[in-house]
C-alpha atoms as a PDB file:
ATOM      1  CA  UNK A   1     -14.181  87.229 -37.386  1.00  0.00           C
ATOM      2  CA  UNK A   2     -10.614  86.851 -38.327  1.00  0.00           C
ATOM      3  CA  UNK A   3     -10.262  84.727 -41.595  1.00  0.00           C
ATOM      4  CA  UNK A   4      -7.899  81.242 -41.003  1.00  0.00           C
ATOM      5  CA  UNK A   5      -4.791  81.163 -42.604  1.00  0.00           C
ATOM      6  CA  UNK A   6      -2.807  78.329 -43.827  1.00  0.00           C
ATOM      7  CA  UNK A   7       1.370  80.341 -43.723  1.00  0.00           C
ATOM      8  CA  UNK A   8       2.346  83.760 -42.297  1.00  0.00           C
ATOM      9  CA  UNK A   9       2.460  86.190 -44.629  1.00  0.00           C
ATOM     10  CA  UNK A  10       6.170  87.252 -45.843  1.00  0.00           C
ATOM     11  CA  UNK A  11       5.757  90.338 -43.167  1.00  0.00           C
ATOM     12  CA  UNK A  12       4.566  88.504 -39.975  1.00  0.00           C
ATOM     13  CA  UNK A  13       7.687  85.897 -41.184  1.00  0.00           C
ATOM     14  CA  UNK A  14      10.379  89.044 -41.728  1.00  0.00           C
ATOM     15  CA  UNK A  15       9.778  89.885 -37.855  1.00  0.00           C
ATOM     16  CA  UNK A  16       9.848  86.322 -36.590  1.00  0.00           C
ATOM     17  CA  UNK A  17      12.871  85.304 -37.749  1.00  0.00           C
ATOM     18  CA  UNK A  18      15.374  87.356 -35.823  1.00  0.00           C
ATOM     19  CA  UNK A  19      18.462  85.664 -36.413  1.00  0.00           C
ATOM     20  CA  UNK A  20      19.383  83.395 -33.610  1.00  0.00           C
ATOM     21  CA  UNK A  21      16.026  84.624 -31.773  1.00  0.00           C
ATOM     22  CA  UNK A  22      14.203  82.896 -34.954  1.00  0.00           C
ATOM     23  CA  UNK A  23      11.981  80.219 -32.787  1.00  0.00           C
ATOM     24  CA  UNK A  24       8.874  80.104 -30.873  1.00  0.00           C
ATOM     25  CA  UNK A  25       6.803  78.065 -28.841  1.00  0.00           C
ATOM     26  CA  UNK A  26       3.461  77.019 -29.564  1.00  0.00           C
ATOM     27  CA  UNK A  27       0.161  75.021 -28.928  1.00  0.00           C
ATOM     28  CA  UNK A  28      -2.349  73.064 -30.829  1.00  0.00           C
ATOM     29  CA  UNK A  29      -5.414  73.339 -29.211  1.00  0.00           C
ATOM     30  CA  UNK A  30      -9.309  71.697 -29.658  1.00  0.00           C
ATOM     31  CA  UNK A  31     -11.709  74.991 -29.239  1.00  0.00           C
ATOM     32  CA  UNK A  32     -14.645  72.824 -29.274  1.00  0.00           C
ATOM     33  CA  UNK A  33     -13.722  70.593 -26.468  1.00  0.00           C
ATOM     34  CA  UNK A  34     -11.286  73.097 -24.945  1.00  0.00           C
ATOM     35  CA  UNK A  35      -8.875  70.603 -24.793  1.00  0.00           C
ATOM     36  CA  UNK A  36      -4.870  71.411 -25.153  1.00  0.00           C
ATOM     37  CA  UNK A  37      -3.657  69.005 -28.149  1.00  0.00           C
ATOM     38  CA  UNK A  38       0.046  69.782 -28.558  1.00  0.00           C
ATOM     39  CA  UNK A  39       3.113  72.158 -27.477  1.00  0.00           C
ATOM     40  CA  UNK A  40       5.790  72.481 -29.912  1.00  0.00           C
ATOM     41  CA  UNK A  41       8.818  75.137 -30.461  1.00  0.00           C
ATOM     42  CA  UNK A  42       9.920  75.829 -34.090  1.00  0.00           C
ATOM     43  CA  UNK A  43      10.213  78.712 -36.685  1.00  0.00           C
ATOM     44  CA  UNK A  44       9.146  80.184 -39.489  1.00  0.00           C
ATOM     45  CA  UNK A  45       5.606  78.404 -41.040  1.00  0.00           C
ATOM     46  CA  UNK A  46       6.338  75.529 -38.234  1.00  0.00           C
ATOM     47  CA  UNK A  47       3.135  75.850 -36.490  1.00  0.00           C
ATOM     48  CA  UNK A  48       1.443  75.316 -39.427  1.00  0.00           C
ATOM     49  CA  UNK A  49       2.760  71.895 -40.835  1.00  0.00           C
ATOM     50  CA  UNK A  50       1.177  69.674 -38.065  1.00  0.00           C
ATOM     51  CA  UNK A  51      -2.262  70.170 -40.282  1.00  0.00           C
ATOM     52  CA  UNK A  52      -0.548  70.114 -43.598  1.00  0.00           C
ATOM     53  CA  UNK A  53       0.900  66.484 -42.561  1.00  0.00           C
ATOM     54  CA  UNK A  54      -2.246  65.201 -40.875  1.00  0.00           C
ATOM     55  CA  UNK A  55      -4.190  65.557 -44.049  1.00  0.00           C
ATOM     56  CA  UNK A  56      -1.327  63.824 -46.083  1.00  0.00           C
ATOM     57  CA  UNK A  57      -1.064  61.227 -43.443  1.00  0.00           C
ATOM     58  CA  UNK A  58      -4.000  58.644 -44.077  1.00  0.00           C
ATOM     59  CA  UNK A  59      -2.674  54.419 -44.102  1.00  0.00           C
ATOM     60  CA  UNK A  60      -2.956  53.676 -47.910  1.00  0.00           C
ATOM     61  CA  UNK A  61      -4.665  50.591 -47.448  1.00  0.00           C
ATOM     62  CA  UNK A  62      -6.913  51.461 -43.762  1.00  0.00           C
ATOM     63  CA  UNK A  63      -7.528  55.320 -44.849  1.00  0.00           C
ATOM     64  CA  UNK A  64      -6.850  55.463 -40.711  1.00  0.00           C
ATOM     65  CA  UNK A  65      -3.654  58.235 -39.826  1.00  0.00           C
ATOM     66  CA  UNK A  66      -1.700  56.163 -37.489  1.00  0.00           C
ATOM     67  CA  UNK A  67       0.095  59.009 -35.472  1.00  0.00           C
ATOM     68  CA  UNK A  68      -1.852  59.720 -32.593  1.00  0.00           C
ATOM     69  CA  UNK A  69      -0.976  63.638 -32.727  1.00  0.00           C
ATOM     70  CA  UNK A  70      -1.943  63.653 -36.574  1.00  0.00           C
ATOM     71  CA  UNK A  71      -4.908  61.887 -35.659  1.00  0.00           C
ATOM     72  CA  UNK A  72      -6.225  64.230 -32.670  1.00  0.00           C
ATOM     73  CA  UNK A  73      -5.232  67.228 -35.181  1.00  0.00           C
ATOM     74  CA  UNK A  74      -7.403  65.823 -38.277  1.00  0.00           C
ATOM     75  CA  UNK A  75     -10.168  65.133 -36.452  1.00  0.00           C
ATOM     76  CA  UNK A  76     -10.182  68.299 -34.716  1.00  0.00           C
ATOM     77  CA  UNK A  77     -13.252  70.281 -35.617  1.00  0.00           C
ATOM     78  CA  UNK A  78     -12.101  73.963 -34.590  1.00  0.00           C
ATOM     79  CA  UNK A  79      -8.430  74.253 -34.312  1.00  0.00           C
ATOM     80  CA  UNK A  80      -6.673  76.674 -32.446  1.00  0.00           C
ATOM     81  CA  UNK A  81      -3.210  77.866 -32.908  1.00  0.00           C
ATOM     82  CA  UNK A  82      -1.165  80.073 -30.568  1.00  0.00           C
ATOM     83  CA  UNK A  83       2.076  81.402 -30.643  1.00  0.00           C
ATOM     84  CA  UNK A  84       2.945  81.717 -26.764  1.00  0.00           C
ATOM     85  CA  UNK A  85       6.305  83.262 -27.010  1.00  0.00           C
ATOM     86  CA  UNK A  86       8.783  84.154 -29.933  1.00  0.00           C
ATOM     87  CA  UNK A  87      11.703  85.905 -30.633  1.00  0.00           C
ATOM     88  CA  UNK A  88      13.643  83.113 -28.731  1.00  0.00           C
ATOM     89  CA  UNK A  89      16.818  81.124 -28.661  1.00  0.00           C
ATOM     90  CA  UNK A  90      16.534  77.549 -29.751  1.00  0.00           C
ATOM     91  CA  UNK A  91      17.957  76.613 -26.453  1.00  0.00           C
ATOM     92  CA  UNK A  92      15.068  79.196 -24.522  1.00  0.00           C
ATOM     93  CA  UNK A  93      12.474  77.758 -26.775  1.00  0.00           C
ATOM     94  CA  UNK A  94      13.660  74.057 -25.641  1.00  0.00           C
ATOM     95  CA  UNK A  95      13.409  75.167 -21.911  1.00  0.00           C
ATOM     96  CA  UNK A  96      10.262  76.722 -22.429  1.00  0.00           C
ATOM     97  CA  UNK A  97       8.659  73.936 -24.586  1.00  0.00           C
ATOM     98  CA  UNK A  98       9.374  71.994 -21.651  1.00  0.00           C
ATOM     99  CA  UNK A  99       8.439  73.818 -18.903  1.00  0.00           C
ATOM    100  CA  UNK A 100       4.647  74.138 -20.418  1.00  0.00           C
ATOM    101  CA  UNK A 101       4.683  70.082 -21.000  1.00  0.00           C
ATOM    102  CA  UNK A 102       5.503  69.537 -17.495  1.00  0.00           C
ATOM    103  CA  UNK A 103       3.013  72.039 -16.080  1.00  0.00           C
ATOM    104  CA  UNK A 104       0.015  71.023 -18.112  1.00  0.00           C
ATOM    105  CA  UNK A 105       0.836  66.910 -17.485  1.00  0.00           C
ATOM    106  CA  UNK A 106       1.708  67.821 -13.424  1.00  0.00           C
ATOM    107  CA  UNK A 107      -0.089  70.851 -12.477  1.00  0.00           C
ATOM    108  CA  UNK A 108      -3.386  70.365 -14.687  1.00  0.00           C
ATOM    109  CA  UNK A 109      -2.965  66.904 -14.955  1.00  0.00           C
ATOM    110  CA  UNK A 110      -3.900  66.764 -18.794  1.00  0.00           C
ATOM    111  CA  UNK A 111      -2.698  64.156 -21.499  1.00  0.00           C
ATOM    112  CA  UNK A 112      -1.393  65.885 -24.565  1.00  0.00           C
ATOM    113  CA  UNK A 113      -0.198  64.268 -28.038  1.00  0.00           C
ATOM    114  CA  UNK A 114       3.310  65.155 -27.791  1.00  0.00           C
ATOM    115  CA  UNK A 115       5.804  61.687 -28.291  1.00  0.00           C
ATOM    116  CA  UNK A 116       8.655  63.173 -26.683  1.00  0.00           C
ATOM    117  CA  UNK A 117       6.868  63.987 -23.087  1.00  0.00           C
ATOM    118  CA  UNK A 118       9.221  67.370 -22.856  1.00  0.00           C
ATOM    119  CA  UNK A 119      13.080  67.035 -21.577  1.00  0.00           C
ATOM    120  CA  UNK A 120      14.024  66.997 -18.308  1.00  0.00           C
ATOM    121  CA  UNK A 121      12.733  66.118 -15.111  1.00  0.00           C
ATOM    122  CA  UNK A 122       9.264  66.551 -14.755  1.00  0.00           C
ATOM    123  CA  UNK A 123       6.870  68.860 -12.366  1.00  0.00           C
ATOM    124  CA  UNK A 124       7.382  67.601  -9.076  1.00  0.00           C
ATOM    125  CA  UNK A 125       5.447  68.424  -5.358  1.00  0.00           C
ATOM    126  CA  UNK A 126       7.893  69.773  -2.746  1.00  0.00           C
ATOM    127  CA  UNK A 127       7.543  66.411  -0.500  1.00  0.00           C
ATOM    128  CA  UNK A 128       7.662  64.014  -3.359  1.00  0.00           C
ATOM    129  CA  UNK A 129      11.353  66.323  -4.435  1.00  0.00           C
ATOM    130  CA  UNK A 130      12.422  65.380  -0.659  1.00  0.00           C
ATOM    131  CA  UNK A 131      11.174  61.396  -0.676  1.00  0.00           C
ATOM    132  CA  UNK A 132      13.062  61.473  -4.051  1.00  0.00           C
ATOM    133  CA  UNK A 133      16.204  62.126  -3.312  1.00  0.00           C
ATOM    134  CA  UNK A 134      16.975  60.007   0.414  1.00  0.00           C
ATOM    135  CA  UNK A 135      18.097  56.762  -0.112  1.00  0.00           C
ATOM    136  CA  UNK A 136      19.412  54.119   2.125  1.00  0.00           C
ATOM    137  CA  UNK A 137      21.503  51.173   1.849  1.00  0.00           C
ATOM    138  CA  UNK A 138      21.027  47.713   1.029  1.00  0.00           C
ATOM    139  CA  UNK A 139      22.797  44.868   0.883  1.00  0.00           C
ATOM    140  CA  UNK A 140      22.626  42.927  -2.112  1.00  0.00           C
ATOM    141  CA  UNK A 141      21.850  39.640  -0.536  1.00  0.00           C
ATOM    142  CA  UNK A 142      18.324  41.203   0.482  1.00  0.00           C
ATOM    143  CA  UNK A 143      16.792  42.048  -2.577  1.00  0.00           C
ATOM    144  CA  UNK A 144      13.789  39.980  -3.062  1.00  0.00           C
ATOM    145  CA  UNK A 145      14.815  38.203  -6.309  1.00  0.00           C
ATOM    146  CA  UNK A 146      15.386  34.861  -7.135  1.00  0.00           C
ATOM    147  CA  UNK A 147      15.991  36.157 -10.794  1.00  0.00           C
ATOM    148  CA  UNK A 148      18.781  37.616 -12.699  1.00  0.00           C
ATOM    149  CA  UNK A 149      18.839  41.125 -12.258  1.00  0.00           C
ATOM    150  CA  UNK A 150      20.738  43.777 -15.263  1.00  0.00           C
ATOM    151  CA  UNK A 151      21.606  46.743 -13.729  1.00  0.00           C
ATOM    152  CA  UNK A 152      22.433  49.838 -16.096  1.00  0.00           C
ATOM    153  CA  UNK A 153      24.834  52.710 -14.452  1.00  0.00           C
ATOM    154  CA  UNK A 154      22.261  56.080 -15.863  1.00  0.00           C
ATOM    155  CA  UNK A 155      24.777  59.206 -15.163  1.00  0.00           C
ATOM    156  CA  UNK A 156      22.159  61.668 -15.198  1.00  0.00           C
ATOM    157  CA  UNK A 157      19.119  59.956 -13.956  1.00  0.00           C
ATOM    158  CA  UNK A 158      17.909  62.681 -11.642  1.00  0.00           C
ATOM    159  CA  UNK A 159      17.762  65.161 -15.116  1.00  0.00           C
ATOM    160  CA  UNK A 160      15.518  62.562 -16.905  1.00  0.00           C
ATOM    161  CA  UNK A 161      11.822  62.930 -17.886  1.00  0.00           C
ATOM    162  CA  UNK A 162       9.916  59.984 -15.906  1.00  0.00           C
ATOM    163  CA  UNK A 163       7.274  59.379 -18.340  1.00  0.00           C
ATOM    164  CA  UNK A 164       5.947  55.940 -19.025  1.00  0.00           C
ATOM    165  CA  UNK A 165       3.205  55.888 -21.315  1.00  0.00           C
ATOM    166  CA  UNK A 166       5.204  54.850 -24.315  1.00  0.00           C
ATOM    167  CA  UNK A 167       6.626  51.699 -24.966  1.00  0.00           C
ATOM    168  CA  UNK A 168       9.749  52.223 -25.687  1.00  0.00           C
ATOM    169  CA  UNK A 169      11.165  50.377 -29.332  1.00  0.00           C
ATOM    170  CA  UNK A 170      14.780  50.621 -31.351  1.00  0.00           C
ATOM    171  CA  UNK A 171      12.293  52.872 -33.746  1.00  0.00           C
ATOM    172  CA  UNK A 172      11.463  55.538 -30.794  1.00  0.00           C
ATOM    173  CA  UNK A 173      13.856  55.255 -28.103  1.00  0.00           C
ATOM    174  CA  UNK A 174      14.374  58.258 -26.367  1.00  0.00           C
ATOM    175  CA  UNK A 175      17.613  58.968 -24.307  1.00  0.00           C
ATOM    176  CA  UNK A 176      15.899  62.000 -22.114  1.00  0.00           C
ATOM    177  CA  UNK A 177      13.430  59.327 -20.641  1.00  0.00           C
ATOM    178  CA  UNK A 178      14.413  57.195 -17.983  1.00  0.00           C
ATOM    179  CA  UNK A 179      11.923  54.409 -19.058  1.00  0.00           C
ATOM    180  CA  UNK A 180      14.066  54.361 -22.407  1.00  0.00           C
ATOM    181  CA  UNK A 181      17.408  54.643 -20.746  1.00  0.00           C
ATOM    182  CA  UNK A 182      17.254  51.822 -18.982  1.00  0.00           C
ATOM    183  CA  UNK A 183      15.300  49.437 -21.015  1.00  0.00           C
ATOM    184  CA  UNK A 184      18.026  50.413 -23.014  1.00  0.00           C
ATOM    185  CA  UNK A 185      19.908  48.607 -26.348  1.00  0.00           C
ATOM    186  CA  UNK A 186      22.510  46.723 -25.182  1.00  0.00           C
ATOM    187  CA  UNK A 187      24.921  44.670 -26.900  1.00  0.00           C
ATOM    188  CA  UNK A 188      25.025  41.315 -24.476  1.00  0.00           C
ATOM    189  CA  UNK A 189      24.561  37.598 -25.337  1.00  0.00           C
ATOM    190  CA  UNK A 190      20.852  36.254 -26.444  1.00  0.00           C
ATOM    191  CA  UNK A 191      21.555  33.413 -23.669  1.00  0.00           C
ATOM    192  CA  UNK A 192      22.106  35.645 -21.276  1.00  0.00           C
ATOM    193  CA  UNK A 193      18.955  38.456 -22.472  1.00  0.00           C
ATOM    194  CA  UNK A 194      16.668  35.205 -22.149  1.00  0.00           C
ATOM    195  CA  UNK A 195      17.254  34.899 -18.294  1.00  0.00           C
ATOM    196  CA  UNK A 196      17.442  38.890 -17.109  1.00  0.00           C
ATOM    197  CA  UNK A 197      14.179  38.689 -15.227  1.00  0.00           C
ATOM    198  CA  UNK A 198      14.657  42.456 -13.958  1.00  0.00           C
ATOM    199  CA  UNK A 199      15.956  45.706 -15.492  1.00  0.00           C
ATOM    200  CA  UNK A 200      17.200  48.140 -13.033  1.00  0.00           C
ATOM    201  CA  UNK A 201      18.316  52.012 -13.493  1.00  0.00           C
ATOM    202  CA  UNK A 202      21.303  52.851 -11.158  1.00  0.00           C
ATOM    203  CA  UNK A 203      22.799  56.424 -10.023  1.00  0.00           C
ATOM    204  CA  UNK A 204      26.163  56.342  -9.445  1.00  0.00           C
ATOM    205  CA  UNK A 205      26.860  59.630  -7.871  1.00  0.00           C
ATOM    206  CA  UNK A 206      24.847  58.503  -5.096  1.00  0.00           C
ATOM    207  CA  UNK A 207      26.310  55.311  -4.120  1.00  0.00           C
ATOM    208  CA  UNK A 208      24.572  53.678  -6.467  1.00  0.00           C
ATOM    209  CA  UNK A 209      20.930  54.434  -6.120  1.00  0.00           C
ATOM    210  CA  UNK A 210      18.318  53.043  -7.815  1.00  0.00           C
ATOM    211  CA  UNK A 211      16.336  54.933  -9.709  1.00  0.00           C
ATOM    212  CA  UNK A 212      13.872  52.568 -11.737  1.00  0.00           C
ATOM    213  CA  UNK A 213      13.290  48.866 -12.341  1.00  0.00           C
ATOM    214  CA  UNK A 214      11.005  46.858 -15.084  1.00  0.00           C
ATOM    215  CA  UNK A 215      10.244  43.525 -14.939  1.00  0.00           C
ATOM    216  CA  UNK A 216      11.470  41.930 -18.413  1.00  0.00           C
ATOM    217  CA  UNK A 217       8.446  40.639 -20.674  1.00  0.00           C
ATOM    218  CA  UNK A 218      10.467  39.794 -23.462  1.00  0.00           C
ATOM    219  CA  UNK A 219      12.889  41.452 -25.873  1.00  0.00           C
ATOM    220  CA  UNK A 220      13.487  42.888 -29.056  1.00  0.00           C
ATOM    221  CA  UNK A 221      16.932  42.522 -31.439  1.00  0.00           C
ATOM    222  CA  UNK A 222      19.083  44.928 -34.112  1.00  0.00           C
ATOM    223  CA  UNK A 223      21.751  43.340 -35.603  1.00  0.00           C
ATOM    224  CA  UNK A 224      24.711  45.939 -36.706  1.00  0.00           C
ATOM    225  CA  UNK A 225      28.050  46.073 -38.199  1.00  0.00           C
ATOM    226  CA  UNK A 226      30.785  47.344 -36.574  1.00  0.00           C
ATOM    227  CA  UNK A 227      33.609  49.343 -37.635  1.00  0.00           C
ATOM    228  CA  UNK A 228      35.894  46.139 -37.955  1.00  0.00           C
ATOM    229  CA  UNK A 229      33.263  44.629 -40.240  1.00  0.00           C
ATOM    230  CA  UNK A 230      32.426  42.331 -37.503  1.00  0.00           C
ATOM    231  CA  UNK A 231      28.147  41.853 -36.948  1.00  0.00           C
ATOM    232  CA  UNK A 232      26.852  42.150 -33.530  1.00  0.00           C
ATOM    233  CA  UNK A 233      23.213  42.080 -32.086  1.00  0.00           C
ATOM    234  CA  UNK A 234      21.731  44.459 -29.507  1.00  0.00           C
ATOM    235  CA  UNK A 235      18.993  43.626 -27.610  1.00  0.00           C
ATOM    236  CA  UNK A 236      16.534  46.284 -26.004  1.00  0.00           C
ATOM    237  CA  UNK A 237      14.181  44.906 -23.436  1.00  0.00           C
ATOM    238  CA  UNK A 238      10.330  44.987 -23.144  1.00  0.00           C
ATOM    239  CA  UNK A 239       7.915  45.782 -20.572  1.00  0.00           C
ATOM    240  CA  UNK A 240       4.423  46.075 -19.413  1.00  0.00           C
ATOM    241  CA  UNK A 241       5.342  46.998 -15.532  1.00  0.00           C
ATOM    242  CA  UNK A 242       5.571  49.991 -13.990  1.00  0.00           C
ATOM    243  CA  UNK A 243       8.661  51.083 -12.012  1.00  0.00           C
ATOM    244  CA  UNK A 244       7.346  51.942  -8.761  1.00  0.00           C
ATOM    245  CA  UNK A 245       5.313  48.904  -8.384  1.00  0.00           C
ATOM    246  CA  UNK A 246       8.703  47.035  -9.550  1.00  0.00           C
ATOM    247  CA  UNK A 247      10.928  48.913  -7.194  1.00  0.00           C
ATOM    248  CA  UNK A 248       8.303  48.047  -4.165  1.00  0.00           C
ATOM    249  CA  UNK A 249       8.137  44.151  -5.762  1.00  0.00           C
ATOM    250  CA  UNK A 250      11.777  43.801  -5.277  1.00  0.00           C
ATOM    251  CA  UNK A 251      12.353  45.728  -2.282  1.00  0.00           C
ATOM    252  CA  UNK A 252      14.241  48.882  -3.733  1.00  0.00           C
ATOM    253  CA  UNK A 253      12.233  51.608  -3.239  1.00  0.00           C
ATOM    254  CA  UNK A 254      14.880  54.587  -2.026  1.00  0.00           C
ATOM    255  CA  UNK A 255      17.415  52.342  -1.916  1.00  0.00           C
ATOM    256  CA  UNK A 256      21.096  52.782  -2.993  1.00  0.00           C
ATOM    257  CA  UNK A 257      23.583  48.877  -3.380  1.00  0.00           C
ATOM    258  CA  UNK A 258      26.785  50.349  -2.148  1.00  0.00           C
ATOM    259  CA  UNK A 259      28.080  46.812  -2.885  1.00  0.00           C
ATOM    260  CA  UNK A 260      27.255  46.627  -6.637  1.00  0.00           C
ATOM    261  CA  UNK A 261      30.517  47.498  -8.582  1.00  0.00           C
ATOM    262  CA  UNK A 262      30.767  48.501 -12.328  1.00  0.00           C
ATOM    263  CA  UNK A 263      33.519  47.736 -14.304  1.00  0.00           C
ATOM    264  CA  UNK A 264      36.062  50.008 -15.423  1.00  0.00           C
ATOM    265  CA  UNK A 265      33.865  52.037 -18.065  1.00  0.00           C
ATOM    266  CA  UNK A 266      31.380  49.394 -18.059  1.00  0.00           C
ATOM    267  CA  UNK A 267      27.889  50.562 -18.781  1.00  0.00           C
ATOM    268  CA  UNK A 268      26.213  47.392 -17.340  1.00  0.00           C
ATOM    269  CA  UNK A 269      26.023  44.865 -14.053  1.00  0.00           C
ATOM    270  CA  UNK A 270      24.362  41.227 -13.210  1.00  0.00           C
ATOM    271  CA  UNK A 271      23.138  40.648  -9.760  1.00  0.00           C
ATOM    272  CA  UNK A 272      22.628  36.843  -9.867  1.00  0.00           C
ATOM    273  CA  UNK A 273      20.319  34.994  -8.492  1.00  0.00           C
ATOM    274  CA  UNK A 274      20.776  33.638  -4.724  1.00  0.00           C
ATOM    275  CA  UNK A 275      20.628  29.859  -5.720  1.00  0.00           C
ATOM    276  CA  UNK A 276      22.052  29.870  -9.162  1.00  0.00           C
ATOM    277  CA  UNK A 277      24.768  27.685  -9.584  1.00  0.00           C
ATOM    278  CA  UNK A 278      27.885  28.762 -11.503  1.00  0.00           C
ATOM    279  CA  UNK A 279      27.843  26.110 -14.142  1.00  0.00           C
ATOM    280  CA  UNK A 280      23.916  27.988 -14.693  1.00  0.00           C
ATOM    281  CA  UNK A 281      26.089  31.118 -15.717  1.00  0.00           C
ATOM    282  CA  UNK A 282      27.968  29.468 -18.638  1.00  0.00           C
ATOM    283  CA  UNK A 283      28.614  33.068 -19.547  1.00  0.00           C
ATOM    284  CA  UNK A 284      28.479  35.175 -16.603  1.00  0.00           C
ATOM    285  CA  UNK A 285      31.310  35.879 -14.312  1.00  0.00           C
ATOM    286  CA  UNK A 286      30.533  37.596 -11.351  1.00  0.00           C
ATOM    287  CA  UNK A 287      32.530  37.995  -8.088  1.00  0.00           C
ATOM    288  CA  UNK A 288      31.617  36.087  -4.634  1.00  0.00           C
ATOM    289  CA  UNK A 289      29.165  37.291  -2.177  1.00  0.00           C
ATOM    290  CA  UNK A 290      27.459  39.155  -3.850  1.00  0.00           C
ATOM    291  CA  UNK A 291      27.897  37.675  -7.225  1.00  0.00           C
ATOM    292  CA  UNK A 292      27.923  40.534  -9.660  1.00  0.00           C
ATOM    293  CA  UNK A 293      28.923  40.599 -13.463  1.00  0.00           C
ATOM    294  CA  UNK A 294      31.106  43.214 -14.448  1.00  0.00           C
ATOM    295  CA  UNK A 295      31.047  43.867 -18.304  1.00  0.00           C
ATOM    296  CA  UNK A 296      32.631  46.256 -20.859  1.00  0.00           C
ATOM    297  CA  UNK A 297      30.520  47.131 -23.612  1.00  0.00           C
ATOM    298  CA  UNK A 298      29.336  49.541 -26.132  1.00  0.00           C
ATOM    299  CA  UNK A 299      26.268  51.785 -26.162  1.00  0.00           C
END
């Protein structure tokens, strides 16, 4: 039986790092449960540090470790540890950290520990790659809201991991989820963050197809300075929903709003509501029939 180690030795570590081809990917896994625990890339004693942290890790005043990874690794019995390919790029390790994510959540459809649920769009069925991508129009006037609707223009939607376990905080945002991206952290008025009802992700390149929507459950606030000196708050919205029961809810499901226009660099669009009055908007100007906000601001 092949004693445990806690580092390479200074040999094993003289042939890994090979210059730019310095990284590998890796696992974590529970032999006794033959359960996968975690894929990682890194170099050098990386693979190693998950256990060194774990036992380092305990709440002062609990004892508990509060990261779930650390947690699964410390109370891991019989850990494994394999090096699945080295002598890598950073960029091929990315790709291929990824690629083993995706096929272990899709294909084997297993949870791991991993926060960041790997980059880029996730494993997909040949017919759900089809339904994806056909949209048809809709007039704005036929959503099924009665609510103020923020709509965020997502450039690369389609290359987004789709992921929605977490919920999404200024602390762990994540701009390669679409969940993140569009709950976004948005600098708008607190009048108008208290009546958005609906949060909706929108592909331009496709005449404006949506590609997620969360109902609004409340919000959470950063206040920052800005290079003038002047303070400004940013809100980032919260959310319990799930986007495809959303999307059905309102009516949007592999549709595209031809009619909803952004403003010149703007980031960020209100559909208001169908019997809203204008003196309700005190500070939303939109533009008749549909009435749509167009806005200007910094992400």
């Amino acid at each position: 039986m092949v004693a445990k180690i806690k580092k390479f030795s200074d040999s094993t570590l003289s042939v890994l790092n090979n210059g730019e081809r310095r990284f590998y990917v890796y696992c974590l896994t529970d032999l006794k449960k033959d359960k996968i625990l975690y894929i990682g890339k890194g170099c050098g004693n990386r693979i190693f540090e998950h256990e060194w942290v774990a036992s380092r890790s305990q709440d002062p005043v609990s004892g508990e470790i509060i990261d779930r990874k650390l947690k699964a690794i410390s109370k891991c019995k019989k850990l494994g540890r394999y090096i699945i390919s080295y002598h890598l790029t950073e960029v091929e390790a990315l790709a291929a950290e990824s690629a083993l994510i995706h096929f272990v959540k899709s294909v084997l459809g297993k949870k791991l520990k991993n926060k960041i649920a790997g980059h880029g769009p996730g494993g997909i069925s040949v017919e759900e790659l089809d339904r994806r991508f056909g949209f048809s129009s809709l007039p704005l006037d036929e959503i099924n809201s009665n609510e103020l609707i923020l709509a965020i223009k997502i450039h690369n939607a389609f290359d987004l991991d789709t992921d929605e376990e977490l919920d999404y905080l200024f602390d762990n945002q994540d701009d390669a989820n679409l969940k993140s991206r569009t709950l976004g952290n948005w600098v708008i008025g607190k009048d108008v963050a208290s009546k958005v009802k609906y949060v909706i992700g929108v592909h331009t390149g496709l005449q404006n197809a949506v590609v997620s929507a969360y109902e609004v459950d409340g919000f959470e606030t950063m206040v920052e300075e800005t290079k003038n000196g002047r303070k400004q708050s940013r809100y980032r919205f919260r959310t319990t929903s799930r986007s495809e029961e959303v999307l059905a809810k309102l009516g949007l499901q592999q549709k595209c709003l031809p009619e909803l226009k952004f403003g010149s660099g703007g980031e960020k669009a209100y559909i208001r509501p169908k019997t809203e009055t204008e003196t309700e908007q005190e500070n939303i100007q939109t533009t008749p029939n549909p009435k749509i906000k167009k806005e200007k601001t910094k992400s």
